[in-house]
N, C-alpha and C. Protein backbone atom coordinates (compact mmCIF):
# COMPACT_ATOMS: atom_id res chain seq x y z
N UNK A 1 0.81 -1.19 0.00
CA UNK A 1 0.00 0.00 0.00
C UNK A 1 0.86 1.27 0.00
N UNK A 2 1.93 0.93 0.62
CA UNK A 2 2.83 2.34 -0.02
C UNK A 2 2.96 2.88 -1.32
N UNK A 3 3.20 2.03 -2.47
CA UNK A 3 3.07 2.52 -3.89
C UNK A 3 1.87 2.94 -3.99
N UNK A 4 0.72 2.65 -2.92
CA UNK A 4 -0.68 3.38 -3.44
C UNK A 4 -0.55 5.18 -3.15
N UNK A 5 0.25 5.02 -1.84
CA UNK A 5 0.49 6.63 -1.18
C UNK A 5 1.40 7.25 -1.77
N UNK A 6 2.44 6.77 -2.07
CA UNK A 6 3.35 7.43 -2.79
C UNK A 6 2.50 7.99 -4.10
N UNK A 7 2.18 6.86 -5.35
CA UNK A 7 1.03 7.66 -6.22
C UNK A 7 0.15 8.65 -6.21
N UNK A 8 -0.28 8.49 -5.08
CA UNK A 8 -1.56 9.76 -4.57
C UNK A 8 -0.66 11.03 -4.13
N UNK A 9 0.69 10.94 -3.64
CA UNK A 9 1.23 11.65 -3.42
C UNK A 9 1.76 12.62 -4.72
N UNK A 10 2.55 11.88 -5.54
CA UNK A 10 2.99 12.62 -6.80
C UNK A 10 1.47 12.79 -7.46
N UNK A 11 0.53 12.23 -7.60
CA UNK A 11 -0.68 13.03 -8.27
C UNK A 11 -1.28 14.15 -7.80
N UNK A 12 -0.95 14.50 -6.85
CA UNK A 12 -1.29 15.41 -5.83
C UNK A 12 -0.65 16.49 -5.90
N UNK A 13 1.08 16.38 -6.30
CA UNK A 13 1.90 17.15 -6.36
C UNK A 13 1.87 17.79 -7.69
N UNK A 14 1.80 16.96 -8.76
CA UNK A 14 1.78 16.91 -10.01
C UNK A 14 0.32 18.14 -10.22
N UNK A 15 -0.85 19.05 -9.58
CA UNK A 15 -1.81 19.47 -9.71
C UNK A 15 -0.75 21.08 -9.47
N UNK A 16 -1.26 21.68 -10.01
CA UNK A 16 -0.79 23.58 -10.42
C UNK A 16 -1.94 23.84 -8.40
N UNK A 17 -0.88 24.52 -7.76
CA UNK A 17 -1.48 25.11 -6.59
C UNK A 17 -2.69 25.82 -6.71
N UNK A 18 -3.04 26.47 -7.71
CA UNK A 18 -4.09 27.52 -7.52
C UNK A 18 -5.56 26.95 -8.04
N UNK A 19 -5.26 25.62 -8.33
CA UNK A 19 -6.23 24.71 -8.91
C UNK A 19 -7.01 23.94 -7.93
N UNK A 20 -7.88 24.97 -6.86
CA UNK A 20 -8.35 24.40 -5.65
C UNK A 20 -9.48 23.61 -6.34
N UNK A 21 -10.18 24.03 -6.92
CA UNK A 21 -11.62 22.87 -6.99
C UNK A 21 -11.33 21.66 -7.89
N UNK A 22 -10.07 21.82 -8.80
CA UNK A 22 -9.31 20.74 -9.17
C UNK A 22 -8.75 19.57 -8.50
N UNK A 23 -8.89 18.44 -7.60
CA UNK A 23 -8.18 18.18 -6.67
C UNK A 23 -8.71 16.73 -6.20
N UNK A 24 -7.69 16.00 -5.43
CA UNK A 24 -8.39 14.64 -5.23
C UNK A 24 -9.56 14.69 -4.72
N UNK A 25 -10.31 13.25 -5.26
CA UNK A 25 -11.33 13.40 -4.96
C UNK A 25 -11.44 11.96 -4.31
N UNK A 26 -11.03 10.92 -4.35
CA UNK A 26 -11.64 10.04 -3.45
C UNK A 26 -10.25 9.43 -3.59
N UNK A 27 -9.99 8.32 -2.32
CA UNK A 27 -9.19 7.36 -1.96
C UNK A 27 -9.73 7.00 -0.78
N UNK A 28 -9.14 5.17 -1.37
CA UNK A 28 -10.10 3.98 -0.35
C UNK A 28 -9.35 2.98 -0.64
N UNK A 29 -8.53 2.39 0.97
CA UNK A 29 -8.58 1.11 0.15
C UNK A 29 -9.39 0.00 0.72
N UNK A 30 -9.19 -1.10 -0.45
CA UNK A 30 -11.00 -2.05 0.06
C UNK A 30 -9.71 -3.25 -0.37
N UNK A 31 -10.51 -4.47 0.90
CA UNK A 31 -10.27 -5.74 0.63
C UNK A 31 -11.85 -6.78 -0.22
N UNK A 32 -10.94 -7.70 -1.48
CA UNK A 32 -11.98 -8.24 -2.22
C UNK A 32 -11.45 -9.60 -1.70
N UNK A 33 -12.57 -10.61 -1.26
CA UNK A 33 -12.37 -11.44 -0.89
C UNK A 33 -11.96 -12.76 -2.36
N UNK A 34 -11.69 -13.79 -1.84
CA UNK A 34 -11.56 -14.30 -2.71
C UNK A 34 -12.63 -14.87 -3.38
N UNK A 35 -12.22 -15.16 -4.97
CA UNK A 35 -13.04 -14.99 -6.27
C UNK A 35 -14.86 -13.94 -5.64
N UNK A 36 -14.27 -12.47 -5.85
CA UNK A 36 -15.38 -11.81 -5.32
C UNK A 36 -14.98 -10.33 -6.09
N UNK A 37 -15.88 -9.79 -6.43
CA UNK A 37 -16.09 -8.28 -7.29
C UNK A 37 -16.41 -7.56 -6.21
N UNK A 38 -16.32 -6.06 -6.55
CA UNK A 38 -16.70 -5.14 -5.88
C UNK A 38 -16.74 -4.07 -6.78
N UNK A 39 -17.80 -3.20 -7.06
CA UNK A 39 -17.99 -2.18 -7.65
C UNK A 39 -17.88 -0.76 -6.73
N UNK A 40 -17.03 0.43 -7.16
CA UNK A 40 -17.39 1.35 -6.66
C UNK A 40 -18.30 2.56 -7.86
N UNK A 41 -18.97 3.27 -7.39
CA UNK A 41 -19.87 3.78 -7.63
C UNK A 41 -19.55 5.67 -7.53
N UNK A 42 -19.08 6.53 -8.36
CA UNK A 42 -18.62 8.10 -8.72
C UNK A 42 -19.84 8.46 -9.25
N UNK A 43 -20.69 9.03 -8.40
CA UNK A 43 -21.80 10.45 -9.08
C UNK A 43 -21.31 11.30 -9.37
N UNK A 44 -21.09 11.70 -10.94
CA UNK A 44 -20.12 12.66 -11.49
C UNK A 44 -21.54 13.70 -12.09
N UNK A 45 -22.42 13.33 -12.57
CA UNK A 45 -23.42 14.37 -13.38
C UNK A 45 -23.88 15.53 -12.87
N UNK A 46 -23.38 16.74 -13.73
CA UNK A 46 -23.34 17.92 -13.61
C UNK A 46 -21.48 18.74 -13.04
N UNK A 47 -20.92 17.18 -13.11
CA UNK A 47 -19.22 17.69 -12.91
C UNK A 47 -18.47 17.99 -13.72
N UNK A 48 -18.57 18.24 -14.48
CA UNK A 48 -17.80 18.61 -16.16
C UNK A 48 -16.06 18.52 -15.71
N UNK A 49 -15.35 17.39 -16.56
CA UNK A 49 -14.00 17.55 -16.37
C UNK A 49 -13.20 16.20 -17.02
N UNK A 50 -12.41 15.97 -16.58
CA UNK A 50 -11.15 15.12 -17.00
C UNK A 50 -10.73 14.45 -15.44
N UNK A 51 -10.50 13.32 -15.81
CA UNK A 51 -10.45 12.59 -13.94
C UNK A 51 -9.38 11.55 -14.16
N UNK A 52 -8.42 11.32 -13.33
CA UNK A 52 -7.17 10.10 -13.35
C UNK A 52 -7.88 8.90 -12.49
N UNK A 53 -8.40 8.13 -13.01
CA UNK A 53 -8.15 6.55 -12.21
C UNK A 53 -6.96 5.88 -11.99
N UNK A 54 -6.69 5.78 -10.58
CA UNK A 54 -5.60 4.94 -10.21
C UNK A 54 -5.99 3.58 -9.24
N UNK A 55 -5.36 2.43 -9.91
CA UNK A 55 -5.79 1.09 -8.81
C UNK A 55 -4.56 0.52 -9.02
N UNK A 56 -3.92 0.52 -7.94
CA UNK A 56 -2.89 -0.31 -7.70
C UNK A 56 -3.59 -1.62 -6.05
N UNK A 57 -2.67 -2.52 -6.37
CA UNK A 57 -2.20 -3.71 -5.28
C UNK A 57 -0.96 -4.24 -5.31
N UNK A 58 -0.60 -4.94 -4.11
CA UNK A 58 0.34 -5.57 -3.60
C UNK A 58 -0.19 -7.19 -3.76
N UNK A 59 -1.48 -7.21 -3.91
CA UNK A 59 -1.71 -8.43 -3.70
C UNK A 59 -1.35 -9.93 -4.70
N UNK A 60 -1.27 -10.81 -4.27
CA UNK A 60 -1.07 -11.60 -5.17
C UNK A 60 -2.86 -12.51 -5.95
N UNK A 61 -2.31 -12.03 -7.26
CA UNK A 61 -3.20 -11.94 -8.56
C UNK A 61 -4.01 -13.52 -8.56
N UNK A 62 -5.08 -13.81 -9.78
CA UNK A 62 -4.86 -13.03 -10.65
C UNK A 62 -6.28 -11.62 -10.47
N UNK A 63 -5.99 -10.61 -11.02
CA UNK A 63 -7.03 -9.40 -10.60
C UNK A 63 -7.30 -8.54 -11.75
N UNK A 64 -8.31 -8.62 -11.81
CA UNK A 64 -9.47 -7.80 -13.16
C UNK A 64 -9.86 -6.57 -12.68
N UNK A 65 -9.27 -5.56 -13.39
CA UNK A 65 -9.78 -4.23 -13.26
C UNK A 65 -10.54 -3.48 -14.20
N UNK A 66 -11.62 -2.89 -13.65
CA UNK A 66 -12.49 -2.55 -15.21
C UNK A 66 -13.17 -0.72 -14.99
N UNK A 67 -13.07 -0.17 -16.10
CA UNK A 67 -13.45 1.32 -15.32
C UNK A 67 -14.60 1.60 -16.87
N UNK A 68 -15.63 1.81 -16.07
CA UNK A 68 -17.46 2.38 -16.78
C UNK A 68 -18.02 3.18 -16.94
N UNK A 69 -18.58 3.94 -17.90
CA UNK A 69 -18.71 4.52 -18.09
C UNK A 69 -20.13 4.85 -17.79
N UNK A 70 -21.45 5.14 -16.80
CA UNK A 70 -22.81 5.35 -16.61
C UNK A 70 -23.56 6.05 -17.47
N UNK A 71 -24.70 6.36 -18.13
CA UNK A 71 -25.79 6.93 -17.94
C UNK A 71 -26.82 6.70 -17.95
N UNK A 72 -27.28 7.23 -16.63
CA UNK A 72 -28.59 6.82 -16.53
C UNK A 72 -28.65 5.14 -16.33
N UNK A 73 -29.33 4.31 -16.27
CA UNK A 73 -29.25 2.58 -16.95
C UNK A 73 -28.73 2.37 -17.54
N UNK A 74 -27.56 2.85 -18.27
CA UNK A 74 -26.64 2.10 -19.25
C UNK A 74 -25.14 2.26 -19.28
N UNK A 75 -24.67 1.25 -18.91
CA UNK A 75 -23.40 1.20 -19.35
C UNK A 75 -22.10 0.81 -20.13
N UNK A 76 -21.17 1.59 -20.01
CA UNK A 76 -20.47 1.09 -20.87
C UNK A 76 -19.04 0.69 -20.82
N UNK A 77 -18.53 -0.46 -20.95
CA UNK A 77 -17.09 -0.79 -20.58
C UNK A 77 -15.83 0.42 -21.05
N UNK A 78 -15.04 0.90 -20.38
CA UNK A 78 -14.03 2.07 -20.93
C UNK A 78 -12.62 1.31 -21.30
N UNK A 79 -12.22 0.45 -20.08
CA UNK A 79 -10.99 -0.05 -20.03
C UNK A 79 -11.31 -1.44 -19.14
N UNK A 80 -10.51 -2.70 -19.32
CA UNK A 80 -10.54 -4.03 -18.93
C UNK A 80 -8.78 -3.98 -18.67
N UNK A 81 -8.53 -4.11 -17.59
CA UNK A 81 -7.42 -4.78 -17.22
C UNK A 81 -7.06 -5.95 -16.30
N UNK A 82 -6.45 -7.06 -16.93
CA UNK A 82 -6.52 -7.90 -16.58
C UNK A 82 -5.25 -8.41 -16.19
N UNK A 83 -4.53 -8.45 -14.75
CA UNK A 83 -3.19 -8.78 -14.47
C UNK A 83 -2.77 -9.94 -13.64
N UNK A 84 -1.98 -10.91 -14.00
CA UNK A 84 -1.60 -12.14 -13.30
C UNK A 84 -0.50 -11.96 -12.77
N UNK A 85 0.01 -10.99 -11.95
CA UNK A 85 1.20 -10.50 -11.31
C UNK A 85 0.97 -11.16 -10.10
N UNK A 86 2.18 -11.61 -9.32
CA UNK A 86 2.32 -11.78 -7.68
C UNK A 86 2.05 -10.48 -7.09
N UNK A 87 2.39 -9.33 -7.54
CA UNK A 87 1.92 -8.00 -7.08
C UNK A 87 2.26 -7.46 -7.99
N UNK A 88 2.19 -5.97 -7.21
CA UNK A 88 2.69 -4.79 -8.51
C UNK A 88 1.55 -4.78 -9.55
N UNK A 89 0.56 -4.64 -8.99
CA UNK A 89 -0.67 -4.58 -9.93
C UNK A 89 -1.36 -3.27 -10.01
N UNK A 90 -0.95 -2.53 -11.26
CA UNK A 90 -1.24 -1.14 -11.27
C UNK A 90 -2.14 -0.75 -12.64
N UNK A 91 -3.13 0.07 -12.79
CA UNK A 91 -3.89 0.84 -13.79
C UNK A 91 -3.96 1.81 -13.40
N UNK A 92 -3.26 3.08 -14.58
CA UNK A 92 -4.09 4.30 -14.34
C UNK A 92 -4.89 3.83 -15.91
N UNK A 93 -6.18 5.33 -15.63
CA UNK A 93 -6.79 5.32 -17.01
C UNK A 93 -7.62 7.00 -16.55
N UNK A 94 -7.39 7.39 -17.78
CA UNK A 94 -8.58 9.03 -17.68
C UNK A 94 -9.61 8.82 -17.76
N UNK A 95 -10.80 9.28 -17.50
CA UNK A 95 -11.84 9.76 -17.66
C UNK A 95 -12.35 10.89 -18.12
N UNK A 96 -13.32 10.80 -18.77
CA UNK A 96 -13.57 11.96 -19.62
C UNK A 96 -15.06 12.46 -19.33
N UNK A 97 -15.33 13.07 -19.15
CA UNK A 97 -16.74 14.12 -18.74
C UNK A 97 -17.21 14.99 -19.69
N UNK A 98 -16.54 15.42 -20.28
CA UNK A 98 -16.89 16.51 -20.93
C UNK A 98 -18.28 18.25 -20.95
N UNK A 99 -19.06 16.92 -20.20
CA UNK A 99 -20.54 17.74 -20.79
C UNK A 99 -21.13 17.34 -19.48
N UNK A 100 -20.33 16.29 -18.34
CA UNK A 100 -21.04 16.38 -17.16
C UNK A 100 -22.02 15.10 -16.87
N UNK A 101 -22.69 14.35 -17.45
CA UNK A 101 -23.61 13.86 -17.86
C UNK A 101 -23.34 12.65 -17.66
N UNK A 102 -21.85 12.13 -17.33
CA UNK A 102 -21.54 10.63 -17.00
C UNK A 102 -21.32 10.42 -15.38
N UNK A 103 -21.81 8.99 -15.33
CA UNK A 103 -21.80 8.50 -14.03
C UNK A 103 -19.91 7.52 -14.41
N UNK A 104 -19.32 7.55 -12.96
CA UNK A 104 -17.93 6.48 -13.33
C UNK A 104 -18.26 5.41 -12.32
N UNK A 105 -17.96 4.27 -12.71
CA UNK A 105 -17.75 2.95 -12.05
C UNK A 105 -16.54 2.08 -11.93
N UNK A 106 -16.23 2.10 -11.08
CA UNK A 106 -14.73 1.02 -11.20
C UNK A 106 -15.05 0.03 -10.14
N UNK A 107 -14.70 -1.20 -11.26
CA UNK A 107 -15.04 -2.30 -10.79
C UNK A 107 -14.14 -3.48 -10.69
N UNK A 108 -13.50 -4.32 -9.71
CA UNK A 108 -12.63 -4.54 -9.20
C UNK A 108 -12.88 -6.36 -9.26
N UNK A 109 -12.09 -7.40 -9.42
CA UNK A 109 -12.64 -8.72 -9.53
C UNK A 109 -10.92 -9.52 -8.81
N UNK A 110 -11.51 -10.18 -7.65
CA UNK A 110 -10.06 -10.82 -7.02
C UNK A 110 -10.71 -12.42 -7.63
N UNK A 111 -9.68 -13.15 -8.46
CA UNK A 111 -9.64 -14.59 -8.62
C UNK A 111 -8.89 -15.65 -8.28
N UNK A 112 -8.26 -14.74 -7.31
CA UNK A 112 -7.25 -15.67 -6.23
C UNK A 112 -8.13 -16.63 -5.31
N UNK A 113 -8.33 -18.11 -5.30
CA UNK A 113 -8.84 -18.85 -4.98
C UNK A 113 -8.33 -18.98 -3.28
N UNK A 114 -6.95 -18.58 -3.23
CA UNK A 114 -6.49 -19.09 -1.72
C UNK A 114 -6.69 -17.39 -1.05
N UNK A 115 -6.83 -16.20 -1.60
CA UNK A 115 -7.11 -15.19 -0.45
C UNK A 115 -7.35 -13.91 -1.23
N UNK A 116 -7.75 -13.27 -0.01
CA UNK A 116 -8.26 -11.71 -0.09
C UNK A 116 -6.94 -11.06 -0.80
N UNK A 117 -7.61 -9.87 -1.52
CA UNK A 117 -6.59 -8.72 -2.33
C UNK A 117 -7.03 -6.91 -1.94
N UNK A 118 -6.24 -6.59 -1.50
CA UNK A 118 -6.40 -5.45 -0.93
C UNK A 118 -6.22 -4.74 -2.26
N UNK A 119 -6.64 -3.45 -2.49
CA UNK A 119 -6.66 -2.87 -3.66
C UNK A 119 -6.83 -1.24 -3.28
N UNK A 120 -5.96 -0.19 -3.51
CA UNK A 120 -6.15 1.20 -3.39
C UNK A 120 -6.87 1.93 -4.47
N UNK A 121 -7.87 2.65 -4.79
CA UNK A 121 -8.55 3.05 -5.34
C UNK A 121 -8.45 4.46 -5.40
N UNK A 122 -7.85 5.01 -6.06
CA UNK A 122 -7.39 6.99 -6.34
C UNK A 122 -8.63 7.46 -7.52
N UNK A 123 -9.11 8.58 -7.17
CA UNK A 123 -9.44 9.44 -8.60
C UNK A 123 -9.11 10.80 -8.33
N UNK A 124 -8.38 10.99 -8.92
CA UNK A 124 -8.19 13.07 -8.97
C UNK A 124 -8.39 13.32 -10.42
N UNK A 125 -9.25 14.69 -9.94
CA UNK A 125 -9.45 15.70 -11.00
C UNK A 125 -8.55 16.43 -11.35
N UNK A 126 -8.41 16.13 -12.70
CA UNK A 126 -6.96 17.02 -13.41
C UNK A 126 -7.14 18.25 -14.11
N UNK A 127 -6.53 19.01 -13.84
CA UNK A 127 -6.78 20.46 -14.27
C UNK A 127 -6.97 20.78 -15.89
């Protein structure tokens, strides 16, 4: 979980100072039990912008990362990552808003049969 803080750290750093409403917006980290999903759930509509997804783990794999795109009832797959690492299991991916109007979902899948995978979950808004 340090490569999760360290990340959040340089993304953090990496933001222009005067860019207050620009700025992280969520970090969590969640344990997925074994062979078990977990969806998290970003009410973005009416947020107009550009957003960094970051999911890193330490855990040992294999682990499906997937980031969605909402509206309204429908969705739509953005990015599928799929990694069989002992650790060192990392995705960034952008998000795009544009017009406000999208819901984000990132959705998380541990298929490690013998145990739980801890997983850090970042999104900052990029200027």
């Amino acid at each position: 979980m340090i490569r999760a803080l360290v990340c959040l750290l340089l993304l953090t750093l990496s933001a222009p100072l005067h860019a207050e409403e620009k700025e992280y917006l969520y970090f969590r980290d969640v344990t997925i039990p074994a062979f078990q999903n977990m969806r998290e759930f970003f009410n973005l509509p009416d947020r107009k912008g550009n957003y960094q997804v970051t999911l890193v783990s330490d855990s040992i794999g294999p682990l499906t990362f997937l980031i969605i795109r909402a509206e309204e009832d429908v969705e739509k797959e953005v990015k599928r990552h799929r990694s069989y690492s002992i650790s060192d299991h990392e995705l960034h991916h952008s998000f795009s808003n544009p017009e406000g109007k999208y819901n984000l979902i990132v959705e998380m899948a541990n298929s490690n049969p013998a145990g739980s995978a801890k997983v850090s979950v970042i999104v900052v808004e990029l200027p």
